[in-house]
ModelCIF file with pLDDT and N, C-alpha, C, O atoms, coordinates in Angstrom:
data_MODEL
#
_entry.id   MODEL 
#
_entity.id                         1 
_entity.type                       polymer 
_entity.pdbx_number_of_molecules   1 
#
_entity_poly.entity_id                      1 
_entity_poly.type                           'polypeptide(L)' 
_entity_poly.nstd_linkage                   no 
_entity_poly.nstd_monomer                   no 
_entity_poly.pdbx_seq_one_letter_code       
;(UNK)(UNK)(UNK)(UNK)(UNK)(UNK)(UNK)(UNK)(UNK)(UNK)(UNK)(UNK)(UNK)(UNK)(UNK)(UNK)
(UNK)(UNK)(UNK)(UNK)(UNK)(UNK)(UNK)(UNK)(UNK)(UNK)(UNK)(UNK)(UNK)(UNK)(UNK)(UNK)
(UNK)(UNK)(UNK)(UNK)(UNK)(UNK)(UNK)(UNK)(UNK)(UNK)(UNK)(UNK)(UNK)(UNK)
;
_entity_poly.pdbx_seq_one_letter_code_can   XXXXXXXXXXXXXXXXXXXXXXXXXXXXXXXXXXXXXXXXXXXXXX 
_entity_poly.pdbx_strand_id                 A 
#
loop_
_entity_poly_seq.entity_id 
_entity_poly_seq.num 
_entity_poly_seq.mon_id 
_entity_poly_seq.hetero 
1 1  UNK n 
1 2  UNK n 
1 3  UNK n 
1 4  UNK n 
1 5  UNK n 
1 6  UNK n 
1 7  UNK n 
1 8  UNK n 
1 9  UNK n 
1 10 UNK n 
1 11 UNK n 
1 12 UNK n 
1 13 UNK n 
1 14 UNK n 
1 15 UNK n 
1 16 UNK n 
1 17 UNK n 
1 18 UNK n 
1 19 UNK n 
1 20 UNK n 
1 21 UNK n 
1 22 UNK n 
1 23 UNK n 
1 24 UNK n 
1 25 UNK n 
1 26 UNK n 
1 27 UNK n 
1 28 UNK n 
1 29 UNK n 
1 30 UNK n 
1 31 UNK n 
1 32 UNK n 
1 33 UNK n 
1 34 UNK n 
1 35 UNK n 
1 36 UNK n 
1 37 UNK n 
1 38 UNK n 
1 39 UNK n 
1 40 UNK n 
1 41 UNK n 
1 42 UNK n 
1 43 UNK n 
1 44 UNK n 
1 45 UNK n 
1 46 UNK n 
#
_struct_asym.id          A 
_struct_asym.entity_id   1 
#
loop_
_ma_qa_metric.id 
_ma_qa_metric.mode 
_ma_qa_metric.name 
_ma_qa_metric.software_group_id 
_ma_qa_metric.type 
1 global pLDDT . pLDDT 
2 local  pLDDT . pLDDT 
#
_ma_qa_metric_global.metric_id      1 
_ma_qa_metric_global.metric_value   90.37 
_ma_qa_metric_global.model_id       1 
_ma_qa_metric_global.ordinal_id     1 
#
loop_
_ma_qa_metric_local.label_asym_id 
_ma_qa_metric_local.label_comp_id 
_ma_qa_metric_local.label_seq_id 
_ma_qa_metric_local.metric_id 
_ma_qa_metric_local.metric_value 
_ma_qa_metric_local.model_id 
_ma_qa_metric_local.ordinal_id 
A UNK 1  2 81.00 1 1  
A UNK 2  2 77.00 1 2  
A UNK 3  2 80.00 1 3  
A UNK 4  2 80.00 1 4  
A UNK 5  2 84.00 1 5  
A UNK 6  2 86.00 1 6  
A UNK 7  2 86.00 1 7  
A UNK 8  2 88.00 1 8  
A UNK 9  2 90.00 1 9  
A UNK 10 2 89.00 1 10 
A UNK 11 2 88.00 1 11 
A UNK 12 2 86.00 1 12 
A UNK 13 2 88.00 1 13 
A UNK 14 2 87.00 1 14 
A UNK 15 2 91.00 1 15 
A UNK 16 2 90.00 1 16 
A UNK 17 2 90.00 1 17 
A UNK 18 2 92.00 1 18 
A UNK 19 2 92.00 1 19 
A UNK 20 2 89.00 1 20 
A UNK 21 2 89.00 1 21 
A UNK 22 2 88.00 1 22 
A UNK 23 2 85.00 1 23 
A UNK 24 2 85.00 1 24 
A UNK 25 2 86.00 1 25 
A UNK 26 2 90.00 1 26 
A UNK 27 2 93.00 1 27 
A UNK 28 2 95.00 1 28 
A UNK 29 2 96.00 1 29 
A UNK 30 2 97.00 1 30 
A UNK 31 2 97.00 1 31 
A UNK 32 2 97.00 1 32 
A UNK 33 2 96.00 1 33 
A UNK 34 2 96.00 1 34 
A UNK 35 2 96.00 1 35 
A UNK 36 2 96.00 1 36 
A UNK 37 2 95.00 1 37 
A UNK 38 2 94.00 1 38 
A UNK 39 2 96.00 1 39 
A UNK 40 2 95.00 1 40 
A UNK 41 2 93.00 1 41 
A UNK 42 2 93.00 1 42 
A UNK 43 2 95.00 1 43 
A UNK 44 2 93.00 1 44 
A UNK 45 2 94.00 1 45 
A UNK 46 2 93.00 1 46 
#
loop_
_atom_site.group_PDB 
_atom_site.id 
_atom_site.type_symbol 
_atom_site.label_atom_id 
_atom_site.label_alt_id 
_atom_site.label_comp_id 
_atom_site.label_asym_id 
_atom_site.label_entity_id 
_atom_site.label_seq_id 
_atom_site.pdbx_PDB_ins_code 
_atom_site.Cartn_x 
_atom_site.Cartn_y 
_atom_site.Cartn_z 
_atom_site.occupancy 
_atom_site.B_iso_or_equiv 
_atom_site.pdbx_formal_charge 
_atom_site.auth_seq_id 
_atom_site.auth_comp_id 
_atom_site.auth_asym_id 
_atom_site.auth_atom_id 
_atom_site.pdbx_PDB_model_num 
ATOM 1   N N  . UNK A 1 1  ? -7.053  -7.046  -12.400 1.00 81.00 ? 1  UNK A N  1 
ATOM 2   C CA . UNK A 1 1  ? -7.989  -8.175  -12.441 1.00 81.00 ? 1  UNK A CA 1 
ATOM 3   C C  . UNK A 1 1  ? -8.542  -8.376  -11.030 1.00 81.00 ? 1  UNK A C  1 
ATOM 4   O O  . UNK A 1 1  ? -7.868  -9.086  -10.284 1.00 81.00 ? 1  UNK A O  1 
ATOM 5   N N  . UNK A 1 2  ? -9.597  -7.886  -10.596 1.00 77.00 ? 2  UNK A N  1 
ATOM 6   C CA . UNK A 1 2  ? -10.438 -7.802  -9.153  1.00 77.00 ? 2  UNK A CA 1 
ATOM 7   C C  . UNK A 1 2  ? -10.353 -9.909  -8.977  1.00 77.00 ? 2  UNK A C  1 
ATOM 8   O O  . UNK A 1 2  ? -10.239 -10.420 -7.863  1.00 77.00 ? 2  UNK A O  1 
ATOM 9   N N  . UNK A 1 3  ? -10.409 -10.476 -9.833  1.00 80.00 ? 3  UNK A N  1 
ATOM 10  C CA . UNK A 1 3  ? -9.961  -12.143 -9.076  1.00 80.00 ? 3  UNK A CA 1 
ATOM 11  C C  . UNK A 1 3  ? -8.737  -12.358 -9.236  1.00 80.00 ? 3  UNK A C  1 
ATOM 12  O O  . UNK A 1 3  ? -8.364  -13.526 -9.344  1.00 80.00 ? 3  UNK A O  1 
ATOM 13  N N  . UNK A 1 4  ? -7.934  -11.444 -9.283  1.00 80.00 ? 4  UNK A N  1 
ATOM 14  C CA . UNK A 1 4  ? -6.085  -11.727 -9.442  1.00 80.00 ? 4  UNK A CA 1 
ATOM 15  C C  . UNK A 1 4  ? -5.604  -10.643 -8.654  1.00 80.00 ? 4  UNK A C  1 
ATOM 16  O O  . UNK A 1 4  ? -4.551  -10.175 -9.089  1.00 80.00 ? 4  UNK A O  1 
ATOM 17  N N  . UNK A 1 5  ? -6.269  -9.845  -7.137  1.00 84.00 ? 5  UNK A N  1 
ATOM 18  C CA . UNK A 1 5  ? -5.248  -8.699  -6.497  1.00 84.00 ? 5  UNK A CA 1 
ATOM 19  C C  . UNK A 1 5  ? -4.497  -9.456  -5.520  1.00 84.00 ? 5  UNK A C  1 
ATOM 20  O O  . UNK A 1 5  ? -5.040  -10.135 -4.648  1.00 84.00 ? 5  UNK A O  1 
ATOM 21  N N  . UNK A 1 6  ? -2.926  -9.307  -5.705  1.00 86.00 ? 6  UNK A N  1 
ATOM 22  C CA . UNK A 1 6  ? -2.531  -9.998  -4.563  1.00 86.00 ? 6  UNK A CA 1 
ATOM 23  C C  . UNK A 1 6  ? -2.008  -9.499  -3.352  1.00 86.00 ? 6  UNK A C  1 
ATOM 24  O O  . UNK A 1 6  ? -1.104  -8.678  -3.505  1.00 86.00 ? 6  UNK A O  1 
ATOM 25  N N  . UNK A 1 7  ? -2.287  -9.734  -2.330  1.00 86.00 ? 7  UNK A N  1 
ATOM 26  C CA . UNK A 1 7  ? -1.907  -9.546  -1.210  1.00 86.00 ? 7  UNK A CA 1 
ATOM 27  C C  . UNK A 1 7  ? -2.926  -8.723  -0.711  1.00 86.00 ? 7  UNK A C  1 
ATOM 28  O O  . UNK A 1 7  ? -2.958  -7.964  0.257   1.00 86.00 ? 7  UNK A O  1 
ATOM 29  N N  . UNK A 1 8  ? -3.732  -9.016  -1.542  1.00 88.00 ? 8  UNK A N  1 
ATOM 30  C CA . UNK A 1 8  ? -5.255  -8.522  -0.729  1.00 88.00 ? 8  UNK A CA 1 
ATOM 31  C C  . UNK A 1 8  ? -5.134  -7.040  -0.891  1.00 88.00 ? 8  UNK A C  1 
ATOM 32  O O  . UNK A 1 8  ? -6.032  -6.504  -0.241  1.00 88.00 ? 8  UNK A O  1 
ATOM 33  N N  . UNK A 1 9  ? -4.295  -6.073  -1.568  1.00 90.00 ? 9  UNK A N  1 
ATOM 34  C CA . UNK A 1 9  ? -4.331  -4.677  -2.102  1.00 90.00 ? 9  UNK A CA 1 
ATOM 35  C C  . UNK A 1 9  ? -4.648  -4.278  -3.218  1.00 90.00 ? 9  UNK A C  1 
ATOM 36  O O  . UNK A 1 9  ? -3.956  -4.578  -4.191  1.00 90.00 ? 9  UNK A O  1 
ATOM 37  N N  . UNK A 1 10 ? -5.680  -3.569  -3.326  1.00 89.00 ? 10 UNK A N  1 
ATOM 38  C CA . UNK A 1 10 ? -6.287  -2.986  -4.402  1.00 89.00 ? 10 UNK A CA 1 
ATOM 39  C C  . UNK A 1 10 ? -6.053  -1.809  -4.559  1.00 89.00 ? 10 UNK A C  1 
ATOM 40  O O  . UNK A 1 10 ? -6.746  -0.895  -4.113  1.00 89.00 ? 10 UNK A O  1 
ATOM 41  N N  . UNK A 1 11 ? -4.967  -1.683  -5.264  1.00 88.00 ? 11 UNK A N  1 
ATOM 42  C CA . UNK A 1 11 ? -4.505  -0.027  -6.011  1.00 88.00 ? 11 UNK A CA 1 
ATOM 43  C C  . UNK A 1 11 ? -5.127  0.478   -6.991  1.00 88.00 ? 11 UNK A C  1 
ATOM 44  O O  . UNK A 1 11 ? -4.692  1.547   -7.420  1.00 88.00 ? 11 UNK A O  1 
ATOM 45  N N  . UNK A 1 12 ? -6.491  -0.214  -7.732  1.00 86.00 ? 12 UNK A N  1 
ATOM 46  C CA . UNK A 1 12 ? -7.367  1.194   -8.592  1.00 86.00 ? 12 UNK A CA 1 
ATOM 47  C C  . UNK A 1 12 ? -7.925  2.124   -7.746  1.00 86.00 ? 12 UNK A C  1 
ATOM 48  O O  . UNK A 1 12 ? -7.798  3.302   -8.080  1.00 86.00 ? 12 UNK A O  1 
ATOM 49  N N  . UNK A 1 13 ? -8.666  1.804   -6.460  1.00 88.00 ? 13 UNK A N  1 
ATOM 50  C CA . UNK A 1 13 ? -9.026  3.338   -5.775  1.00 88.00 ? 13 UNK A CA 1 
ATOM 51  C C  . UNK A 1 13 ? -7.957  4.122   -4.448  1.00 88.00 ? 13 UNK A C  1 
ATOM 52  O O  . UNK A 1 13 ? -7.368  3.681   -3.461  1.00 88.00 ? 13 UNK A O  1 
ATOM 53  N N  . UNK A 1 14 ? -8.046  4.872   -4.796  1.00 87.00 ? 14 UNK A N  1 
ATOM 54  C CA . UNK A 1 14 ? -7.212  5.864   -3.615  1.00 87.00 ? 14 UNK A CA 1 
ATOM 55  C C  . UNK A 1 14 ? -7.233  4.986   -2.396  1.00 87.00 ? 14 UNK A C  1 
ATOM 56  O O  . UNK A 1 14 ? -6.266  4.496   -1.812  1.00 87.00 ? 14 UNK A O  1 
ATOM 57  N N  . UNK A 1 15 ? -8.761  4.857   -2.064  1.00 91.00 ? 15 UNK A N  1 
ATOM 58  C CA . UNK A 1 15 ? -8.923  3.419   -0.354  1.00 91.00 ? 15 UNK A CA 1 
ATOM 59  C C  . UNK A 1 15 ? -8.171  2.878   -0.729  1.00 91.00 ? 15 UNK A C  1 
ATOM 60  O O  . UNK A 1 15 ? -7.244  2.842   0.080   1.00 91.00 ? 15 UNK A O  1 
ATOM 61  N N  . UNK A 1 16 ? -7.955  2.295   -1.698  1.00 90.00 ? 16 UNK A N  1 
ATOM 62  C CA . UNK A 1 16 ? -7.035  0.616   -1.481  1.00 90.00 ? 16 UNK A CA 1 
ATOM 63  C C  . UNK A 1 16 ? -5.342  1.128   -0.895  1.00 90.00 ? 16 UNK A C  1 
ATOM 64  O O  . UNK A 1 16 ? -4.546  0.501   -0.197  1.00 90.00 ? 16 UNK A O  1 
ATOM 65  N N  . UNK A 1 17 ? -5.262  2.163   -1.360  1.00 90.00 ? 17 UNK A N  1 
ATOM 66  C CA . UNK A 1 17 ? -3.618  2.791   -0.852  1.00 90.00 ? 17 UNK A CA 1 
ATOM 67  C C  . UNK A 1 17 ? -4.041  2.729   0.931   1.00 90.00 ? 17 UNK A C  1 
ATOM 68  O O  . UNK A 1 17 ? -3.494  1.986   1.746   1.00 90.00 ? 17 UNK A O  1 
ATOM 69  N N  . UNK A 1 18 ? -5.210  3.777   1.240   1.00 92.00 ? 18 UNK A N  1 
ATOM 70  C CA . UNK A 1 18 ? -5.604  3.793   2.466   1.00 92.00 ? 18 UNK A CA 1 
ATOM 71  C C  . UNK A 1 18 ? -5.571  2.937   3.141   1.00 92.00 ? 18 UNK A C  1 
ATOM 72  O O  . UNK A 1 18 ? -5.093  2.970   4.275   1.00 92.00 ? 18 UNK A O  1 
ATOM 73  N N  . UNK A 1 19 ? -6.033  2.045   2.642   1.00 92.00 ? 19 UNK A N  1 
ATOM 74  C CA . UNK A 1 19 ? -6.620  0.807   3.560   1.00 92.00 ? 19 UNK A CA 1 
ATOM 75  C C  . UNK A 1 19 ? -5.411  -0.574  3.227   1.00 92.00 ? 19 UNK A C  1 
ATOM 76  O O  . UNK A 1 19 ? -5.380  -1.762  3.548   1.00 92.00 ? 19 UNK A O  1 
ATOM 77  N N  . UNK A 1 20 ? -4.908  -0.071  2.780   1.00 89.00 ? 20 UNK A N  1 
ATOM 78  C CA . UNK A 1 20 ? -3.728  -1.383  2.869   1.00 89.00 ? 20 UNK A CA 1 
ATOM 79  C C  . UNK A 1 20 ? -4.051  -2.647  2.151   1.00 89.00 ? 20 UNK A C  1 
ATOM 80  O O  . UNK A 1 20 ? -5.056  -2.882  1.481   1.00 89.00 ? 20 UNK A O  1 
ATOM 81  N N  . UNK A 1 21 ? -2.824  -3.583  2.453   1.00 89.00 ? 21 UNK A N  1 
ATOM 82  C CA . UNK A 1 21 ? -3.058  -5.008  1.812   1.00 89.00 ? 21 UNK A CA 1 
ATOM 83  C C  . UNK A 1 21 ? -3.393  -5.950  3.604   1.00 89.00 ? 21 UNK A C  1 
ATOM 84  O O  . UNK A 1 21 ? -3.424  -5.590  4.781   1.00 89.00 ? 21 UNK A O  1 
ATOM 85  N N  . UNK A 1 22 ? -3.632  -7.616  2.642   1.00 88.00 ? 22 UNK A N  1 
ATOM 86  C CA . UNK A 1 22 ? -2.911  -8.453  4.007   1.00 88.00 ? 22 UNK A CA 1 
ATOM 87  C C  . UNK A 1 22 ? -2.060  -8.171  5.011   1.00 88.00 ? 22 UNK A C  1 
ATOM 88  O O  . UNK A 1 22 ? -2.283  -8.308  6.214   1.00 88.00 ? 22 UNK A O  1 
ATOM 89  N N  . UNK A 1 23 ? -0.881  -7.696  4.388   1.00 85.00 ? 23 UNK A N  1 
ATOM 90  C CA . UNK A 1 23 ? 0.461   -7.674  5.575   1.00 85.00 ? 23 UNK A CA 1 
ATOM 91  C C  . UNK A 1 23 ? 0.591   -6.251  5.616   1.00 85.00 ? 23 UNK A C  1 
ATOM 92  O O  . UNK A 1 23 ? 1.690   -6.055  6.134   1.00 85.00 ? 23 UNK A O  1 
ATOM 93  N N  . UNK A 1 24 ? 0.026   -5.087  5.332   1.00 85.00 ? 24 UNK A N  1 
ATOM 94  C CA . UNK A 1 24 ? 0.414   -3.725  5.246   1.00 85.00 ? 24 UNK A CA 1 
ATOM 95  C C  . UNK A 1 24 ? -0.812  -2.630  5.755   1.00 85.00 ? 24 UNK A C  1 
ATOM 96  O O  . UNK A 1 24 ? -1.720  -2.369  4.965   1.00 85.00 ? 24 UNK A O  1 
ATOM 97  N N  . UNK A 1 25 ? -0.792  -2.180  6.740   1.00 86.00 ? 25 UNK A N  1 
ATOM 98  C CA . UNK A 1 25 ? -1.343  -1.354  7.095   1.00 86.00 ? 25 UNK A CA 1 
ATOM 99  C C  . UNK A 1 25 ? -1.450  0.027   6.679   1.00 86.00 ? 25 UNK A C  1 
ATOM 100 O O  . UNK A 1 25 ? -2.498  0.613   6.405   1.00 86.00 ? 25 UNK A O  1 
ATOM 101 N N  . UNK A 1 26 ? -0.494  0.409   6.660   1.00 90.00 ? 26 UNK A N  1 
ATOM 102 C CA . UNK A 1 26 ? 0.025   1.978   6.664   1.00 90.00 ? 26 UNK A CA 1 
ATOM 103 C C  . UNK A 1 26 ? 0.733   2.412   5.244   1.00 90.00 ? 26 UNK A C  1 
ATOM 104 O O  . UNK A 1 26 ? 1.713   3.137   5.071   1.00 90.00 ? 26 UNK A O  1 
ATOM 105 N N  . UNK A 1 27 ? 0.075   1.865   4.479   1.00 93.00 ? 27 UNK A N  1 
ATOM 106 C CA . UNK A 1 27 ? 0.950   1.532   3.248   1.00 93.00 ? 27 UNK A CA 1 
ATOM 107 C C  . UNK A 1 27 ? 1.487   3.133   2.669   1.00 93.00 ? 27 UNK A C  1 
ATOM 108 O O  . UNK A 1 27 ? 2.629   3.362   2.271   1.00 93.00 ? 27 UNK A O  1 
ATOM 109 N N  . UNK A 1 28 ? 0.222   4.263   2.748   1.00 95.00 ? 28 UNK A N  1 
ATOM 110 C CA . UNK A 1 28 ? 0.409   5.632   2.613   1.00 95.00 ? 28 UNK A CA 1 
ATOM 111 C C  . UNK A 1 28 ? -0.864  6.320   3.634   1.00 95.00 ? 28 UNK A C  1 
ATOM 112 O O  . UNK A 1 28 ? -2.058  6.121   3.858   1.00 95.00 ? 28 UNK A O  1 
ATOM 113 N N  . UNK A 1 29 ? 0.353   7.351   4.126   1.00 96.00 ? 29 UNK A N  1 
ATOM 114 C CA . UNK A 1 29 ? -0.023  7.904   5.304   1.00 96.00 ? 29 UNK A CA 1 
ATOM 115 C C  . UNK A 1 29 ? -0.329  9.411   4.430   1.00 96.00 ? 29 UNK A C  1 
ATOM 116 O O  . UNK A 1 29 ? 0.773   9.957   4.364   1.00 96.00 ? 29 UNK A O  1 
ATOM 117 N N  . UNK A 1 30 ? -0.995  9.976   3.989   1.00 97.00 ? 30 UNK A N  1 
ATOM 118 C CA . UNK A 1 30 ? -0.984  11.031  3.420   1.00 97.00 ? 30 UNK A CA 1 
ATOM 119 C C  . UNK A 1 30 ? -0.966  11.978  3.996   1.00 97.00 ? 30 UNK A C  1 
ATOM 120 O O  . UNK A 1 30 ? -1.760  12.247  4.898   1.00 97.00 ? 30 UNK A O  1 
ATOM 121 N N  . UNK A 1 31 ? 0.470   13.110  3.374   1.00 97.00 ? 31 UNK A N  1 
ATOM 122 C CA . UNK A 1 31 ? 0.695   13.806  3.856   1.00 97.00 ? 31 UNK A CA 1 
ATOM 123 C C  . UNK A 1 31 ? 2.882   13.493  4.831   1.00 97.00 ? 31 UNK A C  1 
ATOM 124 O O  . UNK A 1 31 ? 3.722   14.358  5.077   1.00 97.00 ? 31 UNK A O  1 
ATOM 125 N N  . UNK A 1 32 ? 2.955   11.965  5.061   1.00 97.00 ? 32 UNK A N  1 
ATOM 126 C CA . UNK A 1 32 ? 4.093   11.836  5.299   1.00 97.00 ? 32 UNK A CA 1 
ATOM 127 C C  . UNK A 1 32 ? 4.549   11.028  4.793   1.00 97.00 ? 32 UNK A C  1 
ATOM 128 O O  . UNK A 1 32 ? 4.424   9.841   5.097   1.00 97.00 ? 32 UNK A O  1 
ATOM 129 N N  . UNK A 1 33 ? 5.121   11.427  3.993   1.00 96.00 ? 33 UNK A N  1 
ATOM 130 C CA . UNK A 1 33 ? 6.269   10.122  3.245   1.00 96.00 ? 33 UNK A CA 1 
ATOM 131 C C  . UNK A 1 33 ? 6.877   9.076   3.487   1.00 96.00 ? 33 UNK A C  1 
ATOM 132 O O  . UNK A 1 33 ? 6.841   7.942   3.011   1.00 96.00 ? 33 UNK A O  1 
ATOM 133 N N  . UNK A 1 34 ? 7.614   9.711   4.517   1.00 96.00 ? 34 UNK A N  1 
ATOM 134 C CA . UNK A 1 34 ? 8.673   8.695   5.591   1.00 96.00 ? 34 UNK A CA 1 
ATOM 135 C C  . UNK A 1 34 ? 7.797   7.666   6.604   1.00 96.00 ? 34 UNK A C  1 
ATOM 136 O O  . UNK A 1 34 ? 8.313   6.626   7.013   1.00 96.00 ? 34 UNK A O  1 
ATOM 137 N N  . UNK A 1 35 ? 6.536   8.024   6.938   1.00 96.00 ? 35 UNK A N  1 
ATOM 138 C CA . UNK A 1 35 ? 5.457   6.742   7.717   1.00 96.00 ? 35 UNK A CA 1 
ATOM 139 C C  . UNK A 1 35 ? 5.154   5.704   6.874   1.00 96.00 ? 35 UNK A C  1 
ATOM 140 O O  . UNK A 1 35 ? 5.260   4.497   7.091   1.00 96.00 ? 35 UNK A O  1 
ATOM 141 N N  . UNK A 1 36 ? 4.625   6.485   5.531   1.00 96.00 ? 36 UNK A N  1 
ATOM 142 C CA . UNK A 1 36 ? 4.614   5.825   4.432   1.00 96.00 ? 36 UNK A CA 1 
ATOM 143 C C  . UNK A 1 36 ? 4.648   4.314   3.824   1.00 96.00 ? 36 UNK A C  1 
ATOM 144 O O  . UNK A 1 36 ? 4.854   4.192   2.617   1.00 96.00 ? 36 UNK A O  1 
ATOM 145 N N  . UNK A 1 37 ? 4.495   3.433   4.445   1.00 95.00 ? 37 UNK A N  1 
ATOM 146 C CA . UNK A 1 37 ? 5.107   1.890   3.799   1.00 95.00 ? 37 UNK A CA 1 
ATOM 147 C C  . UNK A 1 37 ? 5.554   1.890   2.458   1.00 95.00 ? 37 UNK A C  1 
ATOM 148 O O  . UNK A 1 37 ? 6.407   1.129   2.001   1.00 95.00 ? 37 UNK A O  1 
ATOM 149 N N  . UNK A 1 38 ? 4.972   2.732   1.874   1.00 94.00 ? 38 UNK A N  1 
ATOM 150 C CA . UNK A 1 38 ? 4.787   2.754   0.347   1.00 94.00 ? 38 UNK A CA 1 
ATOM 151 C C  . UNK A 1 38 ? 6.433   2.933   -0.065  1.00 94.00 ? 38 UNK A C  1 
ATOM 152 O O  . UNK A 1 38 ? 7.077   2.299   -0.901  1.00 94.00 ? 38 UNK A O  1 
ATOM 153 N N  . UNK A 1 39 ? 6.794   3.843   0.679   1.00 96.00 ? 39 UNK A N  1 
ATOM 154 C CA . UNK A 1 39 ? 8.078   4.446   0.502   1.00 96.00 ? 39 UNK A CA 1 
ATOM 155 C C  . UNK A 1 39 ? 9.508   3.079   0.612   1.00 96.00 ? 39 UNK A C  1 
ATOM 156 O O  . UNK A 1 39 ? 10.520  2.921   -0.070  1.00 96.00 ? 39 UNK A O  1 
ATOM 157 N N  . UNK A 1 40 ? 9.159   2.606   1.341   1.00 95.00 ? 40 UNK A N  1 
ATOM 158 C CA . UNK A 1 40 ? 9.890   1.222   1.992   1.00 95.00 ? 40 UNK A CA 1 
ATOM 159 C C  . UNK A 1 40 ? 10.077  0.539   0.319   1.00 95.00 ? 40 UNK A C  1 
ATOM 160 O O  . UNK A 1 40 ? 11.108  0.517   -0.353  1.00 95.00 ? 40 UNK A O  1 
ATOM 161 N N  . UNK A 1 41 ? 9.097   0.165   0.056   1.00 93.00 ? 41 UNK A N  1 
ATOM 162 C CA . UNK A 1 41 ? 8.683   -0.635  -1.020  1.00 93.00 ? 41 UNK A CA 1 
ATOM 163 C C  . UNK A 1 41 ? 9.214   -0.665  -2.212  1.00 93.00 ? 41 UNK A C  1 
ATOM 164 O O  . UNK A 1 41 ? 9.642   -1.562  -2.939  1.00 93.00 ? 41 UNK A O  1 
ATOM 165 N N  . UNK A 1 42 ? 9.052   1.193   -2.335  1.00 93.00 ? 42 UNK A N  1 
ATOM 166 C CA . UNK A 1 42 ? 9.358   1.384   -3.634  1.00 93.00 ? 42 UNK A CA 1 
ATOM 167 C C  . UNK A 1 42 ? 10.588  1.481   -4.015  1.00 93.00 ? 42 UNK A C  1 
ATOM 168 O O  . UNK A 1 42 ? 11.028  1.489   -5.165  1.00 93.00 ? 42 UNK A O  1 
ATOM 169 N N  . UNK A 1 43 ? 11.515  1.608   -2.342  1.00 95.00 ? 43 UNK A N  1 
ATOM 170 C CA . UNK A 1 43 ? 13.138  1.613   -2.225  1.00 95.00 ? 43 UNK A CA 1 
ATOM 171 C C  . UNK A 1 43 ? 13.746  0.351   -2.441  1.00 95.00 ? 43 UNK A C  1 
ATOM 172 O O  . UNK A 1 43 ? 14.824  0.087   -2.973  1.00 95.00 ? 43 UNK A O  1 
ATOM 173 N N  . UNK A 1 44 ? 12.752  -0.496  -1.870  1.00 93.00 ? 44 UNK A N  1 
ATOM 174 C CA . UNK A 1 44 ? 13.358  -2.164  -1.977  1.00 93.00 ? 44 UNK A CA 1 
ATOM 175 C C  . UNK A 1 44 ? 14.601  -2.177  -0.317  1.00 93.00 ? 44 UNK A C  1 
ATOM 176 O O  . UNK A 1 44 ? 15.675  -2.769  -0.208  1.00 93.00 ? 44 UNK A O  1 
ATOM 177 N N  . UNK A 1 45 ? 13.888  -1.304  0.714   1.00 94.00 ? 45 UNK A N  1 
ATOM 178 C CA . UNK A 1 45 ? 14.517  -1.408  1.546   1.00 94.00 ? 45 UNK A CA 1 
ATOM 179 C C  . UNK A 1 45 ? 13.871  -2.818  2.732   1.00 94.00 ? 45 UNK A C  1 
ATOM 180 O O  . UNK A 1 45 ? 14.237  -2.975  3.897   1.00 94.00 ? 45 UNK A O  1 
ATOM 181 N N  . UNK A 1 46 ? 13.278  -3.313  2.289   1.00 93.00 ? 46 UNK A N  1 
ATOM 182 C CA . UNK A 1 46 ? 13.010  -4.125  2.945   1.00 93.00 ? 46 UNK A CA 1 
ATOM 183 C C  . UNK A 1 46 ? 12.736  -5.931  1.984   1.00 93.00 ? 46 UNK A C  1 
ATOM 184 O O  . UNK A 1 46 ? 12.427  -6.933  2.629   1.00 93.00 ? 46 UNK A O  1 
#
């Protein structure tokens, strides 16, 4: 729902991984996993 993305990240286009949310920059670094934020996330290590 483009008036319901939260945290300001939009995961329907590839950019939105690129380009991050509000608080996330680096969300996927393509090509490294471990830079990755994405990776953090999906561990629940943070």
């Amino acid at each position: 729902d483009p008036d319901d993305i939260e945290g300001d990240l939009n995961l329907l286009p590839r950019e939105g991984y690129l380009k991050g949310g509000e608080f996330v920059k680096d969300l996927l670094v393509p090509g490294d996993a471990a830079k990755s934020f994405l990776m953090t996330v999906i561990k629940w290590e943070d």
